[in-house]
Protein backbone atom coordinates (compact mmCIF):
# COMPACT_ATOMS: atom_id res chain seq x y z
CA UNK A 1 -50.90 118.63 213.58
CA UNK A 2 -50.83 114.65 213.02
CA UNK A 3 -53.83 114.38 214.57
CA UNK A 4 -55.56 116.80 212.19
CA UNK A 5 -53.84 115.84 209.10
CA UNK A 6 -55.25 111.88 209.56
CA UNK A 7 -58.43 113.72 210.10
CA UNK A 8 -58.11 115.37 206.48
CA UNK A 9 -56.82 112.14 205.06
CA UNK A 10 -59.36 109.91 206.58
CA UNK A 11 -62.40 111.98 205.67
CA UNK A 12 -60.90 113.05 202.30
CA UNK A 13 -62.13 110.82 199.67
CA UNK A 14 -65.56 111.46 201.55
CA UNK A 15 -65.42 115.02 200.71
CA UNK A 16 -64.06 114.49 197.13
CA UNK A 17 -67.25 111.89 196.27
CA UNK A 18 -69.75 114.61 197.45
CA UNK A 19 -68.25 117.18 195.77
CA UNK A 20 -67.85 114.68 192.96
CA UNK A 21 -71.67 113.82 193.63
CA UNK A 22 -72.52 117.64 193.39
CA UNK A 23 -71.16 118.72 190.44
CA UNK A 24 -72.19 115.17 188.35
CA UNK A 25 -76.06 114.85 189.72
CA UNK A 26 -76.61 118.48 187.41
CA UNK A 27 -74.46 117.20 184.53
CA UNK A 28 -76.66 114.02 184.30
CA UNK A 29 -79.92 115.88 184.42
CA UNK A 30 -78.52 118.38 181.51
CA UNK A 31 -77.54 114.93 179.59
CA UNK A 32 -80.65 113.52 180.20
CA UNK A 33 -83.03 116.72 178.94
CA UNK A 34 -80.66 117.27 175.91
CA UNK A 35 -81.37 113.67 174.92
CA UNK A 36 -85.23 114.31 174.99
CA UNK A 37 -84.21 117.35 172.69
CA UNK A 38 -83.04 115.92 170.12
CA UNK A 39 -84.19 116.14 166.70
CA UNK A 40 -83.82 113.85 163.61
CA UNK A 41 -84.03 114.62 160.49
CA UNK A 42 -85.68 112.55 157.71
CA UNK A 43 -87.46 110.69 159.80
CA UNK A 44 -90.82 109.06 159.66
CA UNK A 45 -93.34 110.37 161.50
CA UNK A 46 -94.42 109.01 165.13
CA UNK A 47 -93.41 108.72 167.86
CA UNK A 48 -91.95 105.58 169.38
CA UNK A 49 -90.49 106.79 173.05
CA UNK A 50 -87.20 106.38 171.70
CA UNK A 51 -85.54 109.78 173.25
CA UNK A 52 -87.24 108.88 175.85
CA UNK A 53 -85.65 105.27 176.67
CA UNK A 54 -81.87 107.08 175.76
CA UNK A 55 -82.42 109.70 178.21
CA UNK A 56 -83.56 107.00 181.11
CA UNK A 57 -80.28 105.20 180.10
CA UNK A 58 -78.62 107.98 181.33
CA UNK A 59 -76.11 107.42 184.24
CA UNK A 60 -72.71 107.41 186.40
CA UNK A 61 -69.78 104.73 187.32
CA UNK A 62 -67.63 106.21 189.86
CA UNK A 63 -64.90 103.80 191.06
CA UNK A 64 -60.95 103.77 191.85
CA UNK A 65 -58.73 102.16 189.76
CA UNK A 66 -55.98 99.84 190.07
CA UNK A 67 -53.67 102.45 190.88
CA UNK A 68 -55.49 104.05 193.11
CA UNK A 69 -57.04 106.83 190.90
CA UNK A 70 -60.64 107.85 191.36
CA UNK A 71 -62.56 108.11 188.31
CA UNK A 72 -66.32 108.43 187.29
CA UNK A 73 -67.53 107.44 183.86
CA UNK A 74 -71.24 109.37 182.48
CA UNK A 75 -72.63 106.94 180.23
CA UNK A 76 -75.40 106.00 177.84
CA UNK A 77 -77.16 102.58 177.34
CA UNK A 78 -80.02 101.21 175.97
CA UNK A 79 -82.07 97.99 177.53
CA UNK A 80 -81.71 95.47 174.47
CA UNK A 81 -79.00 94.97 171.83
CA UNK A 82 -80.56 96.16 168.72
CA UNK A 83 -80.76 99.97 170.22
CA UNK A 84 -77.12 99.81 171.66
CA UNK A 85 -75.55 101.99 168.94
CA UNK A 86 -78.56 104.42 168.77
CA UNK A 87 -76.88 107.10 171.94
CA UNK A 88 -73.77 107.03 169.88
CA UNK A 89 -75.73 107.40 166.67
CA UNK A 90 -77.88 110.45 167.79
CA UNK A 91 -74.41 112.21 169.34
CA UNK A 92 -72.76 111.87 165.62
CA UNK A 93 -73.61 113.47 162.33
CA UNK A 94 -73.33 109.72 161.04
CA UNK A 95 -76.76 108.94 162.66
CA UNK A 96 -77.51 104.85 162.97
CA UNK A 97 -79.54 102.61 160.39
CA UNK A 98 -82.14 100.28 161.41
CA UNK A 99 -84.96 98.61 160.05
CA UNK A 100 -88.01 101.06 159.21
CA UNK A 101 -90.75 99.80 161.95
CA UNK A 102 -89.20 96.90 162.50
CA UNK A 103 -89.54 95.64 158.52
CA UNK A 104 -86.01 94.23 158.06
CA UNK A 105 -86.40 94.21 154.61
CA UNK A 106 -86.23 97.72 154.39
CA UNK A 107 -83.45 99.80 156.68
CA UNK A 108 -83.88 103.60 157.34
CA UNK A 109 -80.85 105.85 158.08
CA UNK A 110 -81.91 108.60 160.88
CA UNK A 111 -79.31 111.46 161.68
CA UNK A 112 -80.07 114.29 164.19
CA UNK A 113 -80.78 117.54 163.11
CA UNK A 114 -77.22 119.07 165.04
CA UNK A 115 -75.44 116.56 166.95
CA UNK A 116 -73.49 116.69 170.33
CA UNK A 117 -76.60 116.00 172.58
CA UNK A 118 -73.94 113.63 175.38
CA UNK A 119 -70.33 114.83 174.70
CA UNK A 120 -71.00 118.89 173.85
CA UNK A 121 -72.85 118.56 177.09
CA UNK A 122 -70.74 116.88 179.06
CA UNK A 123 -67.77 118.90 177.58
CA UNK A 124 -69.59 122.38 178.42
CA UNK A 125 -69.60 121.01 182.30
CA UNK A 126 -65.54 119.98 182.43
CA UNK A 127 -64.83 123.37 184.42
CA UNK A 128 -67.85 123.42 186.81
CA UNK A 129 -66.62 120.14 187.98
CA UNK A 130 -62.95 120.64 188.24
CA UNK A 131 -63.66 124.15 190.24
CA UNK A 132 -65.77 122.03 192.75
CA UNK A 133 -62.68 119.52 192.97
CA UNK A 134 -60.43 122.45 193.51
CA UNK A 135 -63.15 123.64 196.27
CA UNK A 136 -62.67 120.21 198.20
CA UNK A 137 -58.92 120.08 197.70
CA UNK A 138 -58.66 123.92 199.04
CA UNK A 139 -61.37 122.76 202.25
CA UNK A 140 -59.11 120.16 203.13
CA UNK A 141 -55.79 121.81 203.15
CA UNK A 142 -57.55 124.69 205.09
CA UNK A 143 -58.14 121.91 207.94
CA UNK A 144 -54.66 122.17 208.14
CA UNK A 145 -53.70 125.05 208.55
């Protein structure tokens, strides 16, 4: 029974990252294709590849924490300073301002059409992931017994 349970506990936290991995890797793809969905309103027409550079800014952190925890952060960044509130902005019915074109004389306000795009689909995929969680917690204490 020792024997086994260092098994479980040594391969453990291997089994909780790919279940992690599992149930993430589809959450990021959903976060990614709802950011290429997105609409906003008002806006000027053309097309400037910017739902294009949120969703590629798309990603994971997974780490453990100074007490031990394991976490994972899904995240949204853009590439240069000036478009670092714009994932935030398109997720919130307050939108982000910024100059129209690149004339910074004159500053445009876009909002999206319904907002949500990152945390209403990250929130619809809370229960997939804890149920795969549950699924590696239940595998290892069926090792055991």
């Amino acid at each position: 029974m020792a024997a086994e349970l260092r098994v479980v506990e040594n391969q453990l936290p291997d089994w909780l990252e790919a279940e992690m991995d599992d149930a993430i890797d589809p959450v990021v793809r959903r976060v990614k294709a709802a950011a290429l969905r997105v609409d906003v309103q008002g806006g000027p027409a053309g097309h400037t590849g910017l739902r294009g550079r949120v969703a590629s800014g798309v990603g994971v952190r997974k780490g453990v924490s100074t007490k031990g925890s394991a976490y994972f952060r899904i995240f949204s960044e853009m590439n240069t300073n000036p478009e670092r509130p714009i994932p935030r902005g398109m997720d919130t019915e307050k939108g982000w301002r910024h100059p129209l074109f690149g004339n910074r004389d004159f500053w445009f306000q876009s909002r999206p059409v319904r907002s949500g795009w990152f945390t209403d689909t990250i929130g619809d995929s809370g229960d997939d992931i804890e149920a795969r969680l549950a699924r590696a917690l239940d595998f290892a204490i069926n090792r055991l017994g």
